[in-house]
PDB file of N, CA and C in Angstrom:
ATOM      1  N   UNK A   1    -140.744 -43.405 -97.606  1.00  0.00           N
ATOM      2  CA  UNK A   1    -140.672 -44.799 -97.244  1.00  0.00           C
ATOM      3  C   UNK A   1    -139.379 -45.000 -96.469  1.00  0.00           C
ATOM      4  N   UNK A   2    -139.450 -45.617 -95.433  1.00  0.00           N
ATOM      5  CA  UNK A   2    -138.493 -45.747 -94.397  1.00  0.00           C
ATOM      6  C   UNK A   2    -137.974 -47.434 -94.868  1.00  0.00           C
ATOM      7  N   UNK A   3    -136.955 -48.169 -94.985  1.00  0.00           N
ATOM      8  CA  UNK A   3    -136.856 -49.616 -94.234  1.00  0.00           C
ATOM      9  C   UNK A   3    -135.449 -49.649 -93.589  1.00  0.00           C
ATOM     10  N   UNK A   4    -136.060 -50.077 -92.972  1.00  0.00           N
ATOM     11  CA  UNK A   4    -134.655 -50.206 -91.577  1.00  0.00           C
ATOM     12  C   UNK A   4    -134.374 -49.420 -91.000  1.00  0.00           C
ATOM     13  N   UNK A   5    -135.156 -48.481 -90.771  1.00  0.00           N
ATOM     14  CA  UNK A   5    -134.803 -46.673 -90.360  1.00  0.00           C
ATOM     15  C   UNK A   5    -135.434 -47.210 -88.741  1.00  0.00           C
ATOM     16  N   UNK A   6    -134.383 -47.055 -87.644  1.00  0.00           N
ATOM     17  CA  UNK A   6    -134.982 -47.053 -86.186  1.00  0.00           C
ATOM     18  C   UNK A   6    -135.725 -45.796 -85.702  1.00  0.00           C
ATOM     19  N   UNK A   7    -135.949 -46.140 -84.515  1.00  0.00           N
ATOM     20  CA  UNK A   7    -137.129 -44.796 -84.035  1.00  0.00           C
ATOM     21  C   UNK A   7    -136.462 -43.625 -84.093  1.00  0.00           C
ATOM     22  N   UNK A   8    -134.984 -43.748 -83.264  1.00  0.00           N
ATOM     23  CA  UNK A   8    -134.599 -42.680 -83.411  1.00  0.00           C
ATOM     24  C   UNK A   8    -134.172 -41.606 -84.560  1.00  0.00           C
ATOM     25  N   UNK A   9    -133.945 -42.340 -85.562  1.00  0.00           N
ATOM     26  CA  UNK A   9    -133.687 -41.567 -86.853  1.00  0.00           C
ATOM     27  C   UNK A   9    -135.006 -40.781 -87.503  1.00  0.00           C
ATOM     28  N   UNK A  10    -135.690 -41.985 -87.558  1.00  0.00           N
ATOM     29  CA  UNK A  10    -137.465 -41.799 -87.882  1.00  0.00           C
ATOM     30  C   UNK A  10    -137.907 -40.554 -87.188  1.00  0.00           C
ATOM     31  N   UNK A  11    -137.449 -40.135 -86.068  1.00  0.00           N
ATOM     32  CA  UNK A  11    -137.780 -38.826 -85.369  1.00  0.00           C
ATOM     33  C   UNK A  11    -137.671 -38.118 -85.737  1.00  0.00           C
ATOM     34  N   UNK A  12    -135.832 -38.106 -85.658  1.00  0.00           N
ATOM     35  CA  UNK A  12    -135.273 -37.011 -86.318  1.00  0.00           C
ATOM     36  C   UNK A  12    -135.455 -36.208 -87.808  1.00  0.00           C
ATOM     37  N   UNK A  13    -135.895 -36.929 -88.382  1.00  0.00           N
ATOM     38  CA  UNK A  13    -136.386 -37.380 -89.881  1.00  0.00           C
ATOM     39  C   UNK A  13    -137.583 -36.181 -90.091  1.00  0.00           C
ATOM     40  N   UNK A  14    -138.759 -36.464 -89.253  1.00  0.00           N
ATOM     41  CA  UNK A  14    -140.027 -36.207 -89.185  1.00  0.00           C
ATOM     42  C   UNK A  14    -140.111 -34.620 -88.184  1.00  0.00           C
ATOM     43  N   UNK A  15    -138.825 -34.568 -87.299  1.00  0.00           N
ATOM     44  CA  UNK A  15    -138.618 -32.786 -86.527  1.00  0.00           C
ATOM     45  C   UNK A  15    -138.615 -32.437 -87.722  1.00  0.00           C
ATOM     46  N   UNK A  16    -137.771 -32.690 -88.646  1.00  0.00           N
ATOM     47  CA  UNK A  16    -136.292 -31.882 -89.515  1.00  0.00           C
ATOM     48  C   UNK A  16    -137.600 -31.241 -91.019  1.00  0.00           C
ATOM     49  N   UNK A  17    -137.876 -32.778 -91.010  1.00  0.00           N
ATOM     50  CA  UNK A  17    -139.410 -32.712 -92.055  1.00  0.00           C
ATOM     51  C   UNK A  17    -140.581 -32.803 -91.976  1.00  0.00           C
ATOM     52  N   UNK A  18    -141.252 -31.620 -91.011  1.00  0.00           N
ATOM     53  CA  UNK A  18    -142.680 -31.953 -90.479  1.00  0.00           C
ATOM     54  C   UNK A  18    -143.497 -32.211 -91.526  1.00  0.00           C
ATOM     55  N   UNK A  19    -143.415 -31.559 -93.058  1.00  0.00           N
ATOM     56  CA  UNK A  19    -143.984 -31.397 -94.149  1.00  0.00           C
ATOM     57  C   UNK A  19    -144.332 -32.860 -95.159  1.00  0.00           C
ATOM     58  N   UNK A  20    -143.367 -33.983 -94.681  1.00  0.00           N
ATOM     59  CA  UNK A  20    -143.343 -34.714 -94.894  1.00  0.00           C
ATOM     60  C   UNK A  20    -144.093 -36.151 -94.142  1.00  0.00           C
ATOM     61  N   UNK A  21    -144.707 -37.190 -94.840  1.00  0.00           N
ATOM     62  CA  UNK A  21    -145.116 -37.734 -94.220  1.00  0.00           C
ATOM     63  C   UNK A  21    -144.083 -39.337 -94.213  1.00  0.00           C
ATOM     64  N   UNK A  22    -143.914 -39.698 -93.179  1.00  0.00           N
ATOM     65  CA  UNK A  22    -143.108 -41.046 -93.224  1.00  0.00           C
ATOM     66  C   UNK A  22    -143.556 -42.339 -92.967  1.00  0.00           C
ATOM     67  N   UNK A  23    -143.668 -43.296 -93.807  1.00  0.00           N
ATOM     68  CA  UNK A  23    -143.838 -44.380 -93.710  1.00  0.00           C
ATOM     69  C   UNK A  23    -142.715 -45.967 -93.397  1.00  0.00           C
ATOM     70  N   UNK A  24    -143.096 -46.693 -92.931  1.00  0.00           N
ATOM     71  CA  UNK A  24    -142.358 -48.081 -93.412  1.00  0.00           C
ATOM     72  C   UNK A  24    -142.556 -48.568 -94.379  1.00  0.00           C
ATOM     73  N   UNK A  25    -141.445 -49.732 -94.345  1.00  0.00           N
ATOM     74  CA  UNK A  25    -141.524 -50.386 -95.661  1.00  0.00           C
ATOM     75  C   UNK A  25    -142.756 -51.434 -95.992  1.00  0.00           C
ATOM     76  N   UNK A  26    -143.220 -51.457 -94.479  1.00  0.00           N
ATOM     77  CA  UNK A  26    -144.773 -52.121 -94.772  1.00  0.00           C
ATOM     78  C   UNK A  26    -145.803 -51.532 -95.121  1.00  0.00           C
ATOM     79  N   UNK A  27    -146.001 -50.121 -95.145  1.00  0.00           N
ATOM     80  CA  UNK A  27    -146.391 -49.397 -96.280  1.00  0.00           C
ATOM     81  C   UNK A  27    -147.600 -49.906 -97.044  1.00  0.00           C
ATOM     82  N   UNK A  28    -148.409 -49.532 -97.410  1.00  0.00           N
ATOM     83  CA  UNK A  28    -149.306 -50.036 -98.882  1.00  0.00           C
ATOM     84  C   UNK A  28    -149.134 -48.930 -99.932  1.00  0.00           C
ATOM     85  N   UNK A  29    -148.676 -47.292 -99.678  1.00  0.00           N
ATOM     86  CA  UNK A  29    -148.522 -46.558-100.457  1.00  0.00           C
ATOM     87  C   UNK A  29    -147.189 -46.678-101.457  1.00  0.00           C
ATOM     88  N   UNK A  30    -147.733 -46.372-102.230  1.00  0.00           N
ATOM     89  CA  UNK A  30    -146.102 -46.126-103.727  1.00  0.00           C
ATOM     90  C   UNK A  30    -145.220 -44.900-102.819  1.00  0.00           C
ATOM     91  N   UNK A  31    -144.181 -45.304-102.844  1.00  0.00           N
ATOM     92  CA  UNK A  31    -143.437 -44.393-101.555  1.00  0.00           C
ATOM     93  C   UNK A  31    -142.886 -42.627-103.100  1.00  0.00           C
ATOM     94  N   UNK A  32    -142.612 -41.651-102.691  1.00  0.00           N
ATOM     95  CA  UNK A  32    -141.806 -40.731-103.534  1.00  0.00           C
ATOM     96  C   UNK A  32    -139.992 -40.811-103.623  1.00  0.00           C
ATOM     97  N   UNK A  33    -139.594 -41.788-102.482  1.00  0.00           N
ATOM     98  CA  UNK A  33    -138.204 -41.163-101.526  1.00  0.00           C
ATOM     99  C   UNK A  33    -137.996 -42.852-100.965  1.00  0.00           C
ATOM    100  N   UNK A  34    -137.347 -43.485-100.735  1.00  0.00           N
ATOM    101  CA  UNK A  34    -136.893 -44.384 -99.881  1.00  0.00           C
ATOM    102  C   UNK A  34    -135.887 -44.286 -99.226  1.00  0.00           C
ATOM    103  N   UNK A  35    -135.658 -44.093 -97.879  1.00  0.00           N
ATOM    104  CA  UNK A  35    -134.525 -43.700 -96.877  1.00  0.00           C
ATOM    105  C   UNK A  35    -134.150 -45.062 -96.929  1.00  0.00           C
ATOM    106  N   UNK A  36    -133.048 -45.762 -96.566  1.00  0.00           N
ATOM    107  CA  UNK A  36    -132.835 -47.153 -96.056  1.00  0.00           C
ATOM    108  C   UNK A  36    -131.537 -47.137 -95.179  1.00  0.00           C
ATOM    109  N   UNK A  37    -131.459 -47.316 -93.850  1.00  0.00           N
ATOM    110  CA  UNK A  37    -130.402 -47.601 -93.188  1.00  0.00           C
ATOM    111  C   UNK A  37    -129.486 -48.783 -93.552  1.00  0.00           C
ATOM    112  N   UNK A  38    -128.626 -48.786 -94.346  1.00  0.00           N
ATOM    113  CA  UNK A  38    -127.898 -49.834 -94.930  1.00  0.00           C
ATOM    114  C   UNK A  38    -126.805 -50.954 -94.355  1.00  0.00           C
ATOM    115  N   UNK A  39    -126.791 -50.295 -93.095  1.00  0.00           N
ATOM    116  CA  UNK A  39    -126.444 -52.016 -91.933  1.00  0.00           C
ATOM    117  C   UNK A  39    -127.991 -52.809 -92.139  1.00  0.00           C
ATOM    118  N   UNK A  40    -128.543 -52.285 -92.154  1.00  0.00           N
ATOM    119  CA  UNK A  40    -129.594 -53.050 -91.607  1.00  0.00           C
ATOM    120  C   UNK A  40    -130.184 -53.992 -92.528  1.00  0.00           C
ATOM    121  N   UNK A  41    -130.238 -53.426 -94.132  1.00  0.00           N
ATOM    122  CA  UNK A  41    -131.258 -53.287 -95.160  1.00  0.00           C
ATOM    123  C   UNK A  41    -130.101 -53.966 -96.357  1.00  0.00           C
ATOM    124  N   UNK A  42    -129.975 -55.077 -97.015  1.00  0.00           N
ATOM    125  CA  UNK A  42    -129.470 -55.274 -98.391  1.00  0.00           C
ATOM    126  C   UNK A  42    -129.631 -54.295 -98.842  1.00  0.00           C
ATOM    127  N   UNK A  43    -129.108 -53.393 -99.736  1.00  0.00           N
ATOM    128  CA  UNK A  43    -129.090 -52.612-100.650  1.00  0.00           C
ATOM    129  C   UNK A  43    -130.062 -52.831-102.066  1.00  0.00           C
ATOM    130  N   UNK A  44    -129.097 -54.631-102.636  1.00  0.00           N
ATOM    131  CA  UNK A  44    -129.664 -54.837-104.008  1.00  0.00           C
ATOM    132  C   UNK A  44    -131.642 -55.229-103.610  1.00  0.00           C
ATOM    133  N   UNK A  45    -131.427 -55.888-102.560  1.00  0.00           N
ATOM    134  CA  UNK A  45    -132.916 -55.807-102.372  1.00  0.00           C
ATOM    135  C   UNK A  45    -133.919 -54.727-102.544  1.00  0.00           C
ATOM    136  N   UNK A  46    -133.048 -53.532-101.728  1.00  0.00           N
ATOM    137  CA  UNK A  46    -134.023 -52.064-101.719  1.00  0.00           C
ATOM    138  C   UNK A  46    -134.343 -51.815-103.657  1.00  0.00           C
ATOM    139  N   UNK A  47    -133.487 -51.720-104.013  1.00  0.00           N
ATOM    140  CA  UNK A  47    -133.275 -51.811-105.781  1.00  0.00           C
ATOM    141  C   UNK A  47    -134.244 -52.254-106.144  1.00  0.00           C
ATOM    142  N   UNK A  48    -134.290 -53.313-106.236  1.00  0.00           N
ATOM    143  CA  UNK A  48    -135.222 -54.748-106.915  1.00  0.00           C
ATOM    144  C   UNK A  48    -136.706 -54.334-106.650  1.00  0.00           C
ATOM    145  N   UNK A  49    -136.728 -53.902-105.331  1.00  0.00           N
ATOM    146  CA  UNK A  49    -138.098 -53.692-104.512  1.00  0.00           C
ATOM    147  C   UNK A  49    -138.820 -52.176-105.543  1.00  0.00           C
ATOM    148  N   UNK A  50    -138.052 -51.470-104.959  1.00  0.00           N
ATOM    149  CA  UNK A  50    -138.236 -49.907-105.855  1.00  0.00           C
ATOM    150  C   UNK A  50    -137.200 -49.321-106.982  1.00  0.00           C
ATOM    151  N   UNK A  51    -137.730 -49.907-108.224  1.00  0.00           N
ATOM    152  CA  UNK A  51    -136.763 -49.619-109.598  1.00  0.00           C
ATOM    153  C   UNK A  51    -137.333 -48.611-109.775  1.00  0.00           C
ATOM    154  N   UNK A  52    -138.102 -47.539-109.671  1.00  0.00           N
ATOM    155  CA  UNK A  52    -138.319 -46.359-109.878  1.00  0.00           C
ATOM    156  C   UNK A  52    -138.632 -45.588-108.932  1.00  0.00           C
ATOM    157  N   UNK A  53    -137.667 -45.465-107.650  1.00  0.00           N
ATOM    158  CA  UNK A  53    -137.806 -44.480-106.649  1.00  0.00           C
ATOM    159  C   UNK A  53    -136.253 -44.103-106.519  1.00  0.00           C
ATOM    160  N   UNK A  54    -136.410 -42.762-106.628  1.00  0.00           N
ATOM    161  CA  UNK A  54    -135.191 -42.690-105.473  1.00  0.00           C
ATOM    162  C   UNK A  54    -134.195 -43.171-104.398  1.00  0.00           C
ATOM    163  N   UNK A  55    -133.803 -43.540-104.026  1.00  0.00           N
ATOM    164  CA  UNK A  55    -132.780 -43.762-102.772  1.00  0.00           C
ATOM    165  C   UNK A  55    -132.193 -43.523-102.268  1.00  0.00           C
ATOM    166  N   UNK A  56    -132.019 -42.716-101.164  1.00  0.00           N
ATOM    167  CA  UNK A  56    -131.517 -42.453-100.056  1.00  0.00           C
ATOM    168  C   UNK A  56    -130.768 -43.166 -99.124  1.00  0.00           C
ATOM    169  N   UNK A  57    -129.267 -43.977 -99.163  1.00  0.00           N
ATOM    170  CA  UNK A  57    -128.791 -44.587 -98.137  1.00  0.00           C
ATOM    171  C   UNK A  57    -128.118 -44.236 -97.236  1.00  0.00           C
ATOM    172  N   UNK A  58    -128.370 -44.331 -95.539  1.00  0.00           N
ATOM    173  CA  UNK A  58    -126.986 -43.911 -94.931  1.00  0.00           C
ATOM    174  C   UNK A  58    -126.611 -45.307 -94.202  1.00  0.00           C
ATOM    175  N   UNK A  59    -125.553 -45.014 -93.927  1.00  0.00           N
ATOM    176  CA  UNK A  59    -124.664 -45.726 -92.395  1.00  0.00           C
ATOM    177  C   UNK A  59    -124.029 -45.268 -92.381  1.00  0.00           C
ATOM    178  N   UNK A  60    -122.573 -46.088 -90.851  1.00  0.00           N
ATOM    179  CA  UNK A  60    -122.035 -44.950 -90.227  1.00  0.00           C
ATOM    180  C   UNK A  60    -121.078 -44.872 -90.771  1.00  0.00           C
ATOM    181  N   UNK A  61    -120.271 -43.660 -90.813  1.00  0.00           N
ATOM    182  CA  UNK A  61    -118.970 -43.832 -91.963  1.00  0.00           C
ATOM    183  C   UNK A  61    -117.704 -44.810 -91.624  1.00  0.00           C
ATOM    184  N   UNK A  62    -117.877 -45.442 -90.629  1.00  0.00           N
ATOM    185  CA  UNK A  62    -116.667 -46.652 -90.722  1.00  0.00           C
ATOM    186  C   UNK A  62    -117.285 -47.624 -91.211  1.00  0.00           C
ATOM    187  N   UNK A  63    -118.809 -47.269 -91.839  1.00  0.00           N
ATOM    188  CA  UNK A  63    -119.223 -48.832 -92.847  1.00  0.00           C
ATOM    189  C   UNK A  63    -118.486 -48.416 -94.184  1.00  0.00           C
ATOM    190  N   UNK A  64    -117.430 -48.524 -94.613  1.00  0.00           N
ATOM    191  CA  UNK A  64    -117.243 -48.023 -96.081  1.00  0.00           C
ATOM    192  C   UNK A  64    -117.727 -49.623 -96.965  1.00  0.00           C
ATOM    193  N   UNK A  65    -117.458 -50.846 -96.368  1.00  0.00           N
ATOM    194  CA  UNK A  65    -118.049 -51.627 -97.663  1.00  0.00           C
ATOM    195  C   UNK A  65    -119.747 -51.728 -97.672  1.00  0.00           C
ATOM    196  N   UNK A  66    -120.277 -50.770 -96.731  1.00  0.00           N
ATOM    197  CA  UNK A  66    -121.996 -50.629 -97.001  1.00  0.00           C
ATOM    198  C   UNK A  66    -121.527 -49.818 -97.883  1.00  0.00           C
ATOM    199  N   UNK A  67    -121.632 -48.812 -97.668  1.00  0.00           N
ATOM    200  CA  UNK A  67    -121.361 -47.703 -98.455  1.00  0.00           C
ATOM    201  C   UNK A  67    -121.178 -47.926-100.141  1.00  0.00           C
ATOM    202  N   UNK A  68    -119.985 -48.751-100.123  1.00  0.00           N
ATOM    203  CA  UNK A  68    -119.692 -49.390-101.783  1.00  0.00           C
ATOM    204  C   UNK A  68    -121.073 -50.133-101.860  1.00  0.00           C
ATOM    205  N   UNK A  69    -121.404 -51.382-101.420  1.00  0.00           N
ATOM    206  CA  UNK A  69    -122.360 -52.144-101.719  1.00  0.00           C
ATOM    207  C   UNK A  69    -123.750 -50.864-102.474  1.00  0.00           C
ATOM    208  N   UNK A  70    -123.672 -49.834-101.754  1.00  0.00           N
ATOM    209  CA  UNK A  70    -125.377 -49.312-101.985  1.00  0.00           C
ATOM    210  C   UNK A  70    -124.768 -48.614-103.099  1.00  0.00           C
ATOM    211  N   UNK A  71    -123.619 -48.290-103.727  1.00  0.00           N
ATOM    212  CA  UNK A  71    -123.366 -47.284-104.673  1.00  0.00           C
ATOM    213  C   UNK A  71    -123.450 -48.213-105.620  1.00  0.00           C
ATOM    214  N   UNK A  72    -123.069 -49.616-105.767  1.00  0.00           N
ATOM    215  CA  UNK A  72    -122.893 -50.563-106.657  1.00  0.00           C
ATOM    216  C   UNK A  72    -124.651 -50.634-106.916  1.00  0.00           C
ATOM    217  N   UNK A  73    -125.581 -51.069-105.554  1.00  0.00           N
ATOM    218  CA  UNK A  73    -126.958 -51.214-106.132  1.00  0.00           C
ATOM    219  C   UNK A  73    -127.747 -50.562-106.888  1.00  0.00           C
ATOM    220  N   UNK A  74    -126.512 -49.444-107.263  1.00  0.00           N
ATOM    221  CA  UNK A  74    -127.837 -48.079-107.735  1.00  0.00           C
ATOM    222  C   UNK A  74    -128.356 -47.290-106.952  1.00  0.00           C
ATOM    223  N   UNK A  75    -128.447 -46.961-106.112  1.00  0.00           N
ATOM    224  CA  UNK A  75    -128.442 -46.154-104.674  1.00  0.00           C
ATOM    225  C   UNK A  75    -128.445 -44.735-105.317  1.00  0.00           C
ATOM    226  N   UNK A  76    -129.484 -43.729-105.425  1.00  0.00           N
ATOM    227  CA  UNK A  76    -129.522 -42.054-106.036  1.00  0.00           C
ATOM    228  C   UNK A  76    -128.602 -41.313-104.976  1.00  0.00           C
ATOM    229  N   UNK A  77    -128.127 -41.745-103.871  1.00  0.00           N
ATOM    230  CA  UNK A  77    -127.674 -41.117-102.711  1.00  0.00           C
ATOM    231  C   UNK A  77    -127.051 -41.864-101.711  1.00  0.00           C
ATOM    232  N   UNK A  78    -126.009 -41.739-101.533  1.00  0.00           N
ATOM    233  CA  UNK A  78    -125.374 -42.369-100.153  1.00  0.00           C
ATOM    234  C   UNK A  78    -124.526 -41.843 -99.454  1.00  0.00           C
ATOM    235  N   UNK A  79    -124.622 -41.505 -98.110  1.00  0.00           N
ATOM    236  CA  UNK A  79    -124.461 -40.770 -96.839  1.00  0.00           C
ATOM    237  C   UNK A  79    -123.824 -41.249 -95.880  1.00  0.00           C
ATOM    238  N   UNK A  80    -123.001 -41.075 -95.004  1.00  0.00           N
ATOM    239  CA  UNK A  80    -122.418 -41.089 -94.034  1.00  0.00           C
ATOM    240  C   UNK A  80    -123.492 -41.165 -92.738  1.00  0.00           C
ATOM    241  N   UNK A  81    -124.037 -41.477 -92.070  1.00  0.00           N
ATOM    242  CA  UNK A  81    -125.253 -40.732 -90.879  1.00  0.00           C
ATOM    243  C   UNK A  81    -124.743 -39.849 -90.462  1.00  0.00           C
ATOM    244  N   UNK A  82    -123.970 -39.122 -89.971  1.00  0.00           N
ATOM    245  CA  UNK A  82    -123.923 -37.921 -89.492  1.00  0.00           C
ATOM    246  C   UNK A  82    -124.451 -36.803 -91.051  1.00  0.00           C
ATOM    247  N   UNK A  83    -123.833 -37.075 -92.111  1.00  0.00           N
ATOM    248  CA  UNK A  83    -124.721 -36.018 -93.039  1.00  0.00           C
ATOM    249  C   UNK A  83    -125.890 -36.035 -93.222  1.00  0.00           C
ATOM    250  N   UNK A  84    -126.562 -37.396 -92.752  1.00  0.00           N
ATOM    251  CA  UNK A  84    -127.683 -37.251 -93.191  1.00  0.00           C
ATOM    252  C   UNK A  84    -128.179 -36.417 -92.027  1.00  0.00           C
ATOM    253  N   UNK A  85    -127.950 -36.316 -91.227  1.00  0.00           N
ATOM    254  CA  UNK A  85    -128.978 -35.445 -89.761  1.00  0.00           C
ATOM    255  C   UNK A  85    -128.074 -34.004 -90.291  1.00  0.00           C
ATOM    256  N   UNK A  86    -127.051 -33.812 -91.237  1.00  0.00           N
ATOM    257  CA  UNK A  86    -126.380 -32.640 -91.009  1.00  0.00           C
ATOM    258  C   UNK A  86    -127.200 -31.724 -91.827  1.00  0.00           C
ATOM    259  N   UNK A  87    -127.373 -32.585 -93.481  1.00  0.00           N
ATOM    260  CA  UNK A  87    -127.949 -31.977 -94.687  1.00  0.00           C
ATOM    261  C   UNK A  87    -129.333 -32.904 -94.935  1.00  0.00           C
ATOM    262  N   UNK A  88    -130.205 -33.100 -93.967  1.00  0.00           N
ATOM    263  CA  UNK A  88    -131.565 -33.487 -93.860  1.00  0.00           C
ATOM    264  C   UNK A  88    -132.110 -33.052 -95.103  1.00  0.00           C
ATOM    265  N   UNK A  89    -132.836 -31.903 -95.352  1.00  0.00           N
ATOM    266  CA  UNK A  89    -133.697 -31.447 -95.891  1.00  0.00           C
ATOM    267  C   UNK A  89    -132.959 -30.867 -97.202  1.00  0.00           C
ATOM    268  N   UNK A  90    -131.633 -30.975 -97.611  1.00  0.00           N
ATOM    269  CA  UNK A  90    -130.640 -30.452 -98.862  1.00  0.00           C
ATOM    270  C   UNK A  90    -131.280 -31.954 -99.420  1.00  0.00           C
ATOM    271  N   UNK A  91    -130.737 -33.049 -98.650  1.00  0.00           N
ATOM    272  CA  UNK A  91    -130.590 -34.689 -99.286  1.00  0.00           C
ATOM    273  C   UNK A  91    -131.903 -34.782 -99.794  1.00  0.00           C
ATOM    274  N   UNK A  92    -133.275 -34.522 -98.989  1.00  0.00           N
ATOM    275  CA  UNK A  92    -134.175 -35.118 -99.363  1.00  0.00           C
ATOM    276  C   UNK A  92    -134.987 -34.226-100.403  1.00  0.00           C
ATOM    277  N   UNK A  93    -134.752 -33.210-100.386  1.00  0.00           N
ATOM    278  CA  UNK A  93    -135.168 -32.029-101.424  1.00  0.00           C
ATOM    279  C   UNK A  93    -135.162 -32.280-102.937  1.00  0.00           C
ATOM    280  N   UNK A  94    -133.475 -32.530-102.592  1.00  0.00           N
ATOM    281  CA  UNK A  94    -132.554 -32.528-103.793  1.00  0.00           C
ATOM    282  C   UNK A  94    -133.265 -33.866-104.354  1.00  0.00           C
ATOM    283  N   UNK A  95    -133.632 -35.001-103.967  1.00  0.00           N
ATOM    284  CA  UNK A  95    -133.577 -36.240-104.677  1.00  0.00           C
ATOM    285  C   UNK A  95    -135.384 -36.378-104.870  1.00  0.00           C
ATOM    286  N   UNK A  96    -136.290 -35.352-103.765  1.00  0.00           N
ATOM    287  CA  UNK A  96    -137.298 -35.151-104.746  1.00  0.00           C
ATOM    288  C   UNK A  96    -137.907 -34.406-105.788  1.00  0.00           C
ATOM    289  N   UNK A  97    -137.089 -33.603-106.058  1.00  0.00           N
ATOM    290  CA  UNK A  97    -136.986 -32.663-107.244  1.00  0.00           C
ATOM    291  C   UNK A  97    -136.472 -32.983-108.102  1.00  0.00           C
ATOM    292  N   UNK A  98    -135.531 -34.245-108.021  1.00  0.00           N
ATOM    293  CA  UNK A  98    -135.102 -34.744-109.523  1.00  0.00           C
ATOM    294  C   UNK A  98    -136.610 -36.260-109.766  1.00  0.00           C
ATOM    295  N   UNK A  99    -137.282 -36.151-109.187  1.00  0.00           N
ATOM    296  CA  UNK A  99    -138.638 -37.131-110.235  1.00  0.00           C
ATOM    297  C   UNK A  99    -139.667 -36.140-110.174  1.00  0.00           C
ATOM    298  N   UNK A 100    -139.323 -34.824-110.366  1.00  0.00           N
ATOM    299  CA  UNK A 100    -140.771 -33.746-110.685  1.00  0.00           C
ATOM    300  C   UNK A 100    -140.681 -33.570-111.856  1.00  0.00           C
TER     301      UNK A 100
END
């Protein structure tokens, strides 16, 4: 589950993880993973929305009060964007193997 994720990330996302299938947050499926670009996206909202998924947040690292905000929401993960394109498939591995 993508929200707030632009095309270009969404790409990159989907090279890195062909294996994977990606959705938006308009979605009708129960997502495994929620990516959320966190300029874009409230944090406590993403929370509220999915209390039993994972989370995945990035922005760019001169957002440090996103950054706090998504660690405060409960956020399983929060990233810098450059790690996330660095450690793609470590981040998203790692955080779906902890709900198997």
């Amino acid at each position: 589950m993508l929200c707030g994720v632009d095309l270009l990330v969404r790409g990159k996302l989907e090279a890195v993880l062909p294996e994977h299938r990606f959705q938006t947050s308009d979605g009708v499926e129960a997502p495994d993973l929620v990516v959320v670009d966190i300029a874009r996206i409230d944090p406590d909202d993403v929370v509220e929305t999915y209390p039993n998924v994972p989370i995945l947040g990035y922005t760019n690292h001169t957002d440090t009060s996103g950054l706090r905000r998504a660690h405060a929401a409960g956020f399983d993960q929060v990233v810098a964007k450059s790690a996330l394109f660095e450690r793609t498939r470590e981040l998203i591995d790692s955080l779906l193997s902890s709900v198997e």
